[in-house]
PDB file of N, CA and C in Angstrom:
ATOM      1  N   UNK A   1      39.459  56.031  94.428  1.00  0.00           N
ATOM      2  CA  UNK A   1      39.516  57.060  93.395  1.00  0.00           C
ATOM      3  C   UNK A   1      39.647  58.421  94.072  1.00  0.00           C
ATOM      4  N   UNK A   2      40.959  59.192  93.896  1.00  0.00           N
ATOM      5  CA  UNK A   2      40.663  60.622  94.260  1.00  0.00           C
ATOM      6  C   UNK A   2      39.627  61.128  93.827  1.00  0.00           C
ATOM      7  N   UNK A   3      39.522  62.452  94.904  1.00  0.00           N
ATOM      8  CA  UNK A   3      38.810  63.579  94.363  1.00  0.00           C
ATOM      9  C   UNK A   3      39.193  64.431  93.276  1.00  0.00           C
ATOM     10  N   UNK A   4      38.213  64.713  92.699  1.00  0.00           N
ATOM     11  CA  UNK A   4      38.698  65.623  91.004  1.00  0.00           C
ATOM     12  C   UNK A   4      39.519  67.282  91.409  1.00  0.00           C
ATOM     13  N   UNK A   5      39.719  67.382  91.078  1.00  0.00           N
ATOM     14  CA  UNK A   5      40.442  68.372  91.238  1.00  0.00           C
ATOM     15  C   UNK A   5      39.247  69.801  91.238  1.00  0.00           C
ATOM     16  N   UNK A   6      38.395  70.268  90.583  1.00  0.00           N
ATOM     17  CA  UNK A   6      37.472  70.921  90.482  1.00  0.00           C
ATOM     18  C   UNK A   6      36.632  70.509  92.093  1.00  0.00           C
ATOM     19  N   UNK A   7      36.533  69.425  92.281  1.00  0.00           N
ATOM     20  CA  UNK A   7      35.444  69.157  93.934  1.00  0.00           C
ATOM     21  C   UNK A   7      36.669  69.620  94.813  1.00  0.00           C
ATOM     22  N   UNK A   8      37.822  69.225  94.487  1.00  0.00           N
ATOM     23  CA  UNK A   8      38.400  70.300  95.839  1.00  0.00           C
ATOM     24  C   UNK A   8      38.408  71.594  96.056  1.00  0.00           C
ATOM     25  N   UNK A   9      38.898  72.638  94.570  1.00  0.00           N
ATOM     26  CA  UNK A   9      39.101  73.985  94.433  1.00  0.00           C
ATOM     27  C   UNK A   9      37.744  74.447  94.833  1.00  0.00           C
ATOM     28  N   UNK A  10      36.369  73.579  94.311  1.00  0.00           N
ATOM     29  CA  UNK A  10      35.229  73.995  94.528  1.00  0.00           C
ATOM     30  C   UNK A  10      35.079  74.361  96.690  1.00  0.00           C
ATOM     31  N   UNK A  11      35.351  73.030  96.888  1.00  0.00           N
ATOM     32  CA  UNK A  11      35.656  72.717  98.395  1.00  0.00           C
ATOM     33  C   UNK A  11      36.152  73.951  99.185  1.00  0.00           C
ATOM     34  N   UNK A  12      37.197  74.208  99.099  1.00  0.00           N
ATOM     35  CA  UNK A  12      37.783  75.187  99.247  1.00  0.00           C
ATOM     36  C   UNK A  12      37.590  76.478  99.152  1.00  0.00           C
ATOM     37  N   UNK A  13      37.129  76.865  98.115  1.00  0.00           N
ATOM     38  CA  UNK A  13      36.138  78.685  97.555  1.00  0.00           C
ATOM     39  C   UNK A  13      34.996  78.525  98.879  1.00  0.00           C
ATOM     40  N   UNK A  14      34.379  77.485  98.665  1.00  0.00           N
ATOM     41  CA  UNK A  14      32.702  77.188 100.039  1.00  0.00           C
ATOM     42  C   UNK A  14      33.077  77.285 101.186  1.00  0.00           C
ATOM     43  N   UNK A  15      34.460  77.286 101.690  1.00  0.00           N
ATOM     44  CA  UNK A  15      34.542  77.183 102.672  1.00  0.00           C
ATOM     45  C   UNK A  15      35.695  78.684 103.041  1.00  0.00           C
ATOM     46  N   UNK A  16      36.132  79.289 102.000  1.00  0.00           N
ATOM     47  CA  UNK A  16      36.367  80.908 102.443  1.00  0.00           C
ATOM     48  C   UNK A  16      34.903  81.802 101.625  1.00  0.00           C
ATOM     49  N   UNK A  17      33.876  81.484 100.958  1.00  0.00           N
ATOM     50  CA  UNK A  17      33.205  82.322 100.824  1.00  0.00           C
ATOM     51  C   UNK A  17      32.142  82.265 102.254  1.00  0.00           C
ATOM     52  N   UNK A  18      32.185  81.341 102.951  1.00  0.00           N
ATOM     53  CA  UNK A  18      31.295  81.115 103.977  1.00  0.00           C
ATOM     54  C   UNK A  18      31.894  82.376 104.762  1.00  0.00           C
ATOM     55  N   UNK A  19      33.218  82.077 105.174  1.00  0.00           N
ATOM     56  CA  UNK A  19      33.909  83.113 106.191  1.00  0.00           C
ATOM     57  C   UNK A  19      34.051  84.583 106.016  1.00  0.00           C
ATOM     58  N   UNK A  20      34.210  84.984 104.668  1.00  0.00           N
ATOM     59  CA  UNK A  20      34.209  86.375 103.548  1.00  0.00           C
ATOM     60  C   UNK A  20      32.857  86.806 103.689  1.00  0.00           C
ATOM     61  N   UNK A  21      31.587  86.115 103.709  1.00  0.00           N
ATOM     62  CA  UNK A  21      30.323  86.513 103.369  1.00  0.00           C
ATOM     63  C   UNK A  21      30.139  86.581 105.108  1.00  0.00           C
ATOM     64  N   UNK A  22      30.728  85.844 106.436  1.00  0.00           N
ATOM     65  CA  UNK A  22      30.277  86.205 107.452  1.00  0.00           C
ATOM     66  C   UNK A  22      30.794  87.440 107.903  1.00  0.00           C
ATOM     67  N   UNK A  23      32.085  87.943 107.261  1.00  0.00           N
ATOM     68  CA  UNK A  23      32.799  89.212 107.633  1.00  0.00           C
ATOM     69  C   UNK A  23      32.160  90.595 106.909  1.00  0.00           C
ATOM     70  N   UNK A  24      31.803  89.661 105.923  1.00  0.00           N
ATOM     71  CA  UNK A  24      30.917  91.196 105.037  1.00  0.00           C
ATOM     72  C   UNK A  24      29.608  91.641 105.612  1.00  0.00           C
ATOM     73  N   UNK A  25      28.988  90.883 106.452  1.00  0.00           N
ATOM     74  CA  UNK A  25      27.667  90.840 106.979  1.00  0.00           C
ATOM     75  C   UNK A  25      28.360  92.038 108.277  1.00  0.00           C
ATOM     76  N   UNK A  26      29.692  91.588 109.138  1.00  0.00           N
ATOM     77  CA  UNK A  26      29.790  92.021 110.055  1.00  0.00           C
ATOM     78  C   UNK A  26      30.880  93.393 109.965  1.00  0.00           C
ATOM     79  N   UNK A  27      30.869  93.447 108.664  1.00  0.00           N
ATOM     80  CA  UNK A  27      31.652  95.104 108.229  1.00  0.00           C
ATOM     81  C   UNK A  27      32.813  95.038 108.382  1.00  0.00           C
ATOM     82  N   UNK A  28      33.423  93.506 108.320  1.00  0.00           N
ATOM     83  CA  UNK A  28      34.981  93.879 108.988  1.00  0.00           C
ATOM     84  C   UNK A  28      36.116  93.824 107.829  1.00  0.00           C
ATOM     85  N   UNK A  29      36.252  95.217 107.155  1.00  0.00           N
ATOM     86  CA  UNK A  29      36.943  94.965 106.015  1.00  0.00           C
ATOM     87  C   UNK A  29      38.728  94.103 105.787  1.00  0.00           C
ATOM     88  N   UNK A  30      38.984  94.616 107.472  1.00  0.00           N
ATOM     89  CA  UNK A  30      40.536  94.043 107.071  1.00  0.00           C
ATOM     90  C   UNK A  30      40.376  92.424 107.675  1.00  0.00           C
ATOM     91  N   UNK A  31      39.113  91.759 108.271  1.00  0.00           N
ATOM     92  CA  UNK A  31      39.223  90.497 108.081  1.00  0.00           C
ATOM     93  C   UNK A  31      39.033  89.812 106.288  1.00  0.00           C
ATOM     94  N   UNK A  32      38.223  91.042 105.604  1.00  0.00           N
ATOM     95  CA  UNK A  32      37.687  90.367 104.048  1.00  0.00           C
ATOM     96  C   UNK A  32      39.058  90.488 103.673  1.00  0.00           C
ATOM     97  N   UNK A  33      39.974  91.445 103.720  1.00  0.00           N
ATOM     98  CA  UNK A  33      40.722  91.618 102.801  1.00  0.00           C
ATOM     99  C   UNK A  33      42.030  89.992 103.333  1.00  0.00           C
ATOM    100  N   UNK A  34      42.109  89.716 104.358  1.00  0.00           N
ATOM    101  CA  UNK A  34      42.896  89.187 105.483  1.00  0.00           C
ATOM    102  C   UNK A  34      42.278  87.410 104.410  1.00  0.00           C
ATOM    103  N   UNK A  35      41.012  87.627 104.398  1.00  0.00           N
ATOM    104  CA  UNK A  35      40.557  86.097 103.365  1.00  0.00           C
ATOM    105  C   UNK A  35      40.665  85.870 102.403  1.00  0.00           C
ATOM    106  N   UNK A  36      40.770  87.153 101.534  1.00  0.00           N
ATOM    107  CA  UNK A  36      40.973  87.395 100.528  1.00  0.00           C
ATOM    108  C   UNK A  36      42.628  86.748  99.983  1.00  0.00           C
ATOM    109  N   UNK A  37      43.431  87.125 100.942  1.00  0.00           N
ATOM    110  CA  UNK A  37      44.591  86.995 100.649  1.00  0.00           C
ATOM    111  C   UNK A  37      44.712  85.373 100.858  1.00  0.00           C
ATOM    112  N   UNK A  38      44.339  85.273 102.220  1.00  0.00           N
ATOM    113  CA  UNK A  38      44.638  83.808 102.565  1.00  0.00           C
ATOM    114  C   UNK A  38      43.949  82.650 101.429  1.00  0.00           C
ATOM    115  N   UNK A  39      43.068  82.882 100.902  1.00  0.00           N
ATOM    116  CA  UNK A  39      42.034  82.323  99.441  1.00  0.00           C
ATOM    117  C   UNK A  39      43.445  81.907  98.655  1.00  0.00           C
ATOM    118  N   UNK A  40      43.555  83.303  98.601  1.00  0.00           N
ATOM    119  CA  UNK A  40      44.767  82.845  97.069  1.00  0.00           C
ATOM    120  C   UNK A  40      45.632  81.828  97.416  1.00  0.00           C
ATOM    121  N   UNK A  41      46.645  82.548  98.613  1.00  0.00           N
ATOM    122  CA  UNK A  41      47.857  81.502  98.798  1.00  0.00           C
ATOM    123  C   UNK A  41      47.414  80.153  99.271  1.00  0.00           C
ATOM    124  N   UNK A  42      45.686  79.745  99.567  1.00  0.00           N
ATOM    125  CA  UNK A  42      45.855  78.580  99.747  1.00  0.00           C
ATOM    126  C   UNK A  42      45.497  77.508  98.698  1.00  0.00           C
ATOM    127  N   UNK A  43      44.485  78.284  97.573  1.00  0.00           N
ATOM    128  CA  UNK A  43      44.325  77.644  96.216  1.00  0.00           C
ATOM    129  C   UNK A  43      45.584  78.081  95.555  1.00  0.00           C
ATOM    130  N   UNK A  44      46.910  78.752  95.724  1.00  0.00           N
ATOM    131  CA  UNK A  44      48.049  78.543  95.143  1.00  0.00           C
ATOM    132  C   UNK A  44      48.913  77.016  95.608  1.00  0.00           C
ATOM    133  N   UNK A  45      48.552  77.204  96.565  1.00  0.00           N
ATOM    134  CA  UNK A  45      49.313  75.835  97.017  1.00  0.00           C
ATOM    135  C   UNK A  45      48.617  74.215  96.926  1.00  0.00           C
ATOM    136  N   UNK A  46      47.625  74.655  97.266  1.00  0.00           N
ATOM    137  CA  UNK A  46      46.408  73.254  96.762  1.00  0.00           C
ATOM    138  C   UNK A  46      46.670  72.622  95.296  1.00  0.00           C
ATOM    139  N   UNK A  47      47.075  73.650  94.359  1.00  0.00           N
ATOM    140  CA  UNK A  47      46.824  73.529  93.175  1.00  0.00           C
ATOM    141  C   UNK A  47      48.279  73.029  92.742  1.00  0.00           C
ATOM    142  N   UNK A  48      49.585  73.281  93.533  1.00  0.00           N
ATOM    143  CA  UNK A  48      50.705  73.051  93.063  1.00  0.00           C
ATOM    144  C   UNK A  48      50.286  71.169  93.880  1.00  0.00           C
ATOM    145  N   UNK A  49      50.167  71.518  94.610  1.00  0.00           N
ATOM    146  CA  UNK A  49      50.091  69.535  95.623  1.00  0.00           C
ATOM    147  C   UNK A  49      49.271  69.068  94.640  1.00  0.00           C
ATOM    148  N   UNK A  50      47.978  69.428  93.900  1.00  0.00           N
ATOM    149  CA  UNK A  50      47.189  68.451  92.786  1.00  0.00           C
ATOM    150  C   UNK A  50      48.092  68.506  91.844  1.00  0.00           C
ATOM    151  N   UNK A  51      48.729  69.109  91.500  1.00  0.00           N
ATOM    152  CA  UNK A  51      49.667  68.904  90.367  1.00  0.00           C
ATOM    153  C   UNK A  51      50.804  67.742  90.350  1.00  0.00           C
ATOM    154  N   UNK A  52      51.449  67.822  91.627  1.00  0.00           N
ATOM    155  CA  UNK A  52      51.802  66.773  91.987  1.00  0.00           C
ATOM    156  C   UNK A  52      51.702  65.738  92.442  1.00  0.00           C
ATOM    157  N   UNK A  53      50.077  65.409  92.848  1.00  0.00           N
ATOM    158  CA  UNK A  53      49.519  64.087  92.824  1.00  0.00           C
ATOM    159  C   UNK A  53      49.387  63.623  91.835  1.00  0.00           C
ATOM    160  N   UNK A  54      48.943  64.671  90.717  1.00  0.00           N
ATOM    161  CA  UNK A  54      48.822  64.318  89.512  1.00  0.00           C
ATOM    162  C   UNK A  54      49.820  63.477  88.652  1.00  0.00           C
ATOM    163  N   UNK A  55      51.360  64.221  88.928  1.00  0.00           N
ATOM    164  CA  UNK A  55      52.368  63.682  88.284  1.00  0.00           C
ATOM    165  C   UNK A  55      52.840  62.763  88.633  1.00  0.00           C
ATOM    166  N   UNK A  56      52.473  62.561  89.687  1.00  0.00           N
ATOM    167  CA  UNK A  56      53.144  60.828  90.635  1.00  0.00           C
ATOM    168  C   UNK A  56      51.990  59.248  90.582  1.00  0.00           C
ATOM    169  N   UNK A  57      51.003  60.166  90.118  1.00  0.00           N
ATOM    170  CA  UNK A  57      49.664  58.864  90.370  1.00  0.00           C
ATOM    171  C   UNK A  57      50.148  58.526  88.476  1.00  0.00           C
ATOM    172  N   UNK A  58      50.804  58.763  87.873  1.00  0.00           N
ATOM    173  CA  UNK A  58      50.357  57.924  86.714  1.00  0.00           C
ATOM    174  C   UNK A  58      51.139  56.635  86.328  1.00  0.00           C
ATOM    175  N   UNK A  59      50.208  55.971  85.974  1.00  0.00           N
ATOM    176  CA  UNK A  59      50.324  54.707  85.993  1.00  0.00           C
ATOM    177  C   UNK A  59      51.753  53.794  85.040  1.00  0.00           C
ATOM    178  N   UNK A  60      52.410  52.766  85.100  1.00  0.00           N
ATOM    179  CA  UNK A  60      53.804  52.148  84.930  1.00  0.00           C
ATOM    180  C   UNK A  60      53.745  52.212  83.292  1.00  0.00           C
ATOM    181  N   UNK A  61      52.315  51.861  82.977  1.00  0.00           N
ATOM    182  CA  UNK A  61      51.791  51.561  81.770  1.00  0.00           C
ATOM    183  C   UNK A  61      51.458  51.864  80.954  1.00  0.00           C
ATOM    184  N   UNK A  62      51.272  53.270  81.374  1.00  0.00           N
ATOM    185  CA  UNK A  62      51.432  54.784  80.474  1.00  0.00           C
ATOM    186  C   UNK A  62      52.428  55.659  80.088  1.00  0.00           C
ATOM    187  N   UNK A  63      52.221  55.688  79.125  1.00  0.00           N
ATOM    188  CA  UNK A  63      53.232  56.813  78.881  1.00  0.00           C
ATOM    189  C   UNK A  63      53.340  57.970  79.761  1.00  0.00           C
ATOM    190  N   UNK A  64      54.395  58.427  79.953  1.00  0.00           N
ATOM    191  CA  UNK A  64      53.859  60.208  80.580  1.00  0.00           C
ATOM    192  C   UNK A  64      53.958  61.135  80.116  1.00  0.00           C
ATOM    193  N   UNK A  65      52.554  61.930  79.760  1.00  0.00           N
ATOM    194  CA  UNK A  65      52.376  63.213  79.420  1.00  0.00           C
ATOM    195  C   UNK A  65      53.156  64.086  79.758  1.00  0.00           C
ATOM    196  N   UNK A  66      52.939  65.072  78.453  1.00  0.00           N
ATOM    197  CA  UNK A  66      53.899  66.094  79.017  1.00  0.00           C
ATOM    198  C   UNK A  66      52.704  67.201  80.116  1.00  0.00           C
ATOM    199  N   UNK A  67      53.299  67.747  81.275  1.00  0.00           N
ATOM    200  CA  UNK A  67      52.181  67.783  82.513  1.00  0.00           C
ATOM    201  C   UNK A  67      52.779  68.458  83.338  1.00  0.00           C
ATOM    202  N   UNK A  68      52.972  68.384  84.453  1.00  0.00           N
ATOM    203  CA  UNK A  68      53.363  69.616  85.514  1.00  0.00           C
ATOM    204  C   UNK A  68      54.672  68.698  86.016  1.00  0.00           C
ATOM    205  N   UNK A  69      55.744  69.899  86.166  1.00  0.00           N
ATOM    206  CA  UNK A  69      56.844  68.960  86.673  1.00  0.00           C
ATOM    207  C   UNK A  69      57.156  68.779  88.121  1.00  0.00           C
ATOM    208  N   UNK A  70      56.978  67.524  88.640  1.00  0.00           N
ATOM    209  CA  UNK A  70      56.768  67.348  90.114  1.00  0.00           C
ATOM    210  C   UNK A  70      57.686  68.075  90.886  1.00  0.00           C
ATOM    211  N   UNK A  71      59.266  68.370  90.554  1.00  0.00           N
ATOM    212  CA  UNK A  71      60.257  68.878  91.302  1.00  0.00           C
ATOM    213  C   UNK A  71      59.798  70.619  91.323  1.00  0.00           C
ATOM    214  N   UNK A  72      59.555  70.797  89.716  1.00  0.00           N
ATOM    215  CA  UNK A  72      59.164  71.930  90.335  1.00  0.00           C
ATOM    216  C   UNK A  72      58.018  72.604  91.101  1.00  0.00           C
ATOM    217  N   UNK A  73      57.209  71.300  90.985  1.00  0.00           N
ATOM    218  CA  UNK A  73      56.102  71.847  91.798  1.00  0.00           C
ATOM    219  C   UNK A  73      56.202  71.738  93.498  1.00  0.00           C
ATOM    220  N   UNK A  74      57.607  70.906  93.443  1.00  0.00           N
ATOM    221  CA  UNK A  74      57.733  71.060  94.682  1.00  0.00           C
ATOM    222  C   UNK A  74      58.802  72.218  95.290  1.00  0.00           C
ATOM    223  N   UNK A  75      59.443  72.852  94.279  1.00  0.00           N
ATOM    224  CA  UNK A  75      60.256  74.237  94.198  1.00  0.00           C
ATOM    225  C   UNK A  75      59.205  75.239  94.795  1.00  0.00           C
ATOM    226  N   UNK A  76      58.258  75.689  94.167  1.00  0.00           N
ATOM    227  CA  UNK A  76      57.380  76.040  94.012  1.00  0.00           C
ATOM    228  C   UNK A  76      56.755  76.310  95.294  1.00  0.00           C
ATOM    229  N   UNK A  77      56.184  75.271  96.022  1.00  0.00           N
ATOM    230  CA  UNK A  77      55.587  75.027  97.638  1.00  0.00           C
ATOM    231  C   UNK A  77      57.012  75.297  98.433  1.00  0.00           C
ATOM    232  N   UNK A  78      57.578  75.037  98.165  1.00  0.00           N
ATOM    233  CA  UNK A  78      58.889  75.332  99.101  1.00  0.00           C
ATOM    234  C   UNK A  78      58.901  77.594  99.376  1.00  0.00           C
ATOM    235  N   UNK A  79      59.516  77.585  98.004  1.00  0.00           N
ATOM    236  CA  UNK A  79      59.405  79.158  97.874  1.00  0.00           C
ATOM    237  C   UNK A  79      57.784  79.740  98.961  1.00  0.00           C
ATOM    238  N   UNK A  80      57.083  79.469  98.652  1.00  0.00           N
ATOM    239  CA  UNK A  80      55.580  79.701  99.423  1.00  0.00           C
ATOM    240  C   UNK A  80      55.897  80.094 100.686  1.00  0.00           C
ATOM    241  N   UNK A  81      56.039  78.384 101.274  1.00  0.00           N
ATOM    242  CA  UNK A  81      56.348  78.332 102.828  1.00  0.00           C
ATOM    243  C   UNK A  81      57.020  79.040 103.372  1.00  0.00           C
ATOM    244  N   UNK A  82      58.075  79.479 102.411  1.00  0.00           N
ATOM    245  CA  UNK A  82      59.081  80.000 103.344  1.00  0.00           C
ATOM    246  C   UNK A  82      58.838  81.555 103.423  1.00  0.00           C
ATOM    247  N   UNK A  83      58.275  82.112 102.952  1.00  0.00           N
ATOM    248  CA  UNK A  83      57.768  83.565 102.942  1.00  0.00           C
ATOM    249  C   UNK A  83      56.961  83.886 104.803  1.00  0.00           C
TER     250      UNK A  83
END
């Protein structure tokens, strides 16, 4: 059984607020701002790949929801990377 999608994003925040809260202790604003950024683009991209686990794990036997569209979620991560 995957992980839920909430235990990863959660996963993820714990593990840049650890690094954000050690930089704030040590005054270093352009590392906070430097996590800050990196936070986003990496729960931007986390969130496009659950989307597309999402759209590929469903089952033969189900119908499919209307839901995130895998191509474009892989448009999407592409555009990212390449920045």
């Amino acid at each position: 059984m995957p992980r839920t999608r909430d235990r990863i994003l959660t996963n993820l925040e714990s593990i840049y607020r650890e690094a954000y809260d050690r930089a704030r202790a040590a005054k270093d604003e352009h590392r906070m701002a430097d996590l800050d950024a990196a936070f986003q683009r990496e729960q931007l991209l986390l969130e496009v790949l659950l989307d597309i686990r999402d759209a590929v794990s469903v089952r033969p036997a189900e119908a499919p929801a209307s839901g995130p569209d895998p191509i474009a979620a892989l448009q999407t991560v592409s555009k990212i990377i390449k920045r």
